[in-house]
Protein backbone atom coordinates (compact mmCIF):
# COMPACT_ATOMS: atom_id res chain seq x y z
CA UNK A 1 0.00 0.00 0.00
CA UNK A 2 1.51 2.87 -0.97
CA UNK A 3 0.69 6.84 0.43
CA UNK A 4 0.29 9.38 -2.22
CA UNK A 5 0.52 12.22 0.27
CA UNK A 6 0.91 15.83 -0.99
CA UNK A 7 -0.26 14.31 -4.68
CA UNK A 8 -2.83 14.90 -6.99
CA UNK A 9 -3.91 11.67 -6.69
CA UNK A 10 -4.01 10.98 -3.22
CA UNK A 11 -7.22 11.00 -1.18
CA UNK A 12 -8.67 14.53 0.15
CA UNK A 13 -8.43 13.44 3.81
CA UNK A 14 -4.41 13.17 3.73
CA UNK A 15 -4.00 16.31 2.61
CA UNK A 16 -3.91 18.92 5.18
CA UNK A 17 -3.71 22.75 4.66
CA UNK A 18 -1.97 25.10 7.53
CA UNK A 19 -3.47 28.32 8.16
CA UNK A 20 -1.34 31.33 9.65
CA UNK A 21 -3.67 33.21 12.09
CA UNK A 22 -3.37 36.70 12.92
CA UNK A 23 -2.11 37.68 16.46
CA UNK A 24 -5.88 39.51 17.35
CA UNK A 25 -7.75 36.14 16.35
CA UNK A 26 -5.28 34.09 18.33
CA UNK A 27 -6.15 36.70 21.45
CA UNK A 28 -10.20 36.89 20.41
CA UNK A 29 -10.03 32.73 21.03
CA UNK A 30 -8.43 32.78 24.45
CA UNK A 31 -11.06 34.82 26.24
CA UNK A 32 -13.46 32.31 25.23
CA UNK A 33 -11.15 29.32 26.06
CA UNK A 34 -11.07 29.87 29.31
CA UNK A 35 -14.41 30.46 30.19
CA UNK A 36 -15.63 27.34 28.02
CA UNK A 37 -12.76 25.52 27.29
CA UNK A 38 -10.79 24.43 24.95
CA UNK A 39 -12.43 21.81 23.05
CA UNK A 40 -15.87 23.71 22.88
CA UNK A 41 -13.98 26.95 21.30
CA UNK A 42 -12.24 25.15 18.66
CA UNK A 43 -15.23 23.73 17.84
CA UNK A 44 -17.07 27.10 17.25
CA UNK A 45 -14.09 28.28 15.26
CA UNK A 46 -13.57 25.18 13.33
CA UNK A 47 -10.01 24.39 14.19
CA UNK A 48 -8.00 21.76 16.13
CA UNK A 49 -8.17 21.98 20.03
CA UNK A 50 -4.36 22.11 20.26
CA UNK A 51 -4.10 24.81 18.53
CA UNK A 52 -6.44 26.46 20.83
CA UNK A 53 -4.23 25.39 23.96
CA UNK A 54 -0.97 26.32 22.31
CA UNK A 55 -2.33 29.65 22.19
CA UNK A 56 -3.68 29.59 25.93
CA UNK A 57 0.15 28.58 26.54
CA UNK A 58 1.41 31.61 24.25
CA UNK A 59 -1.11 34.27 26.24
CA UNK A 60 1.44 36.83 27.30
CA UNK A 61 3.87 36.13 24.49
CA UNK A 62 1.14 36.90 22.01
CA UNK A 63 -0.08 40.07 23.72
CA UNK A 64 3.58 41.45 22.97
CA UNK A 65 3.70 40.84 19.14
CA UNK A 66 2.03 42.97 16.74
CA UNK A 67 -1.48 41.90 16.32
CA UNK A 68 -1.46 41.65 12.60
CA UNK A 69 1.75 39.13 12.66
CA UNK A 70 0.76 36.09 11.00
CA UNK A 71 4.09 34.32 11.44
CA UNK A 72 4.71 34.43 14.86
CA UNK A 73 6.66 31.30 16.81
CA UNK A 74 6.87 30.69 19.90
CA UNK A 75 10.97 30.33 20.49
């Protein structure tokens, strides 16, 4: 069996996009977050729960960075 991932012909669900989100929608998700939780917020934004927590994590780091910055990392 072979995996045709990142190929035409390969199936839709192994190929994954990433999406860069700004700083300020990063920020908008934690407020909800906490009061809800995790899982519940990702769910109402459509993305994966880690991502959610990762920011949660990244709180004071991402209140620093300019809210428009799409590519910031966590170093």
């Amino acid at each position: 069996f072979k995996r045709h991932a990142y190929t035409s012909d390969a199936p839709s669900s192994w190929k994954t996009r990433r999406n860069a989100r700004a700083a300020a929608f990063q920020l908008k998700a934690i407020d909800p977050a906490i009061k809800q939780g995790s899982r519940a917020t990702a769910r109402e934004l459509g993305i994966n729960e880690s991502m959610v927590r990762r920011w949660r994590w990244q709180r004071e780091e991402l209140s620093q960075c300019k809210k428009n910055d799409r590519s910031f990392q966590r170093k």
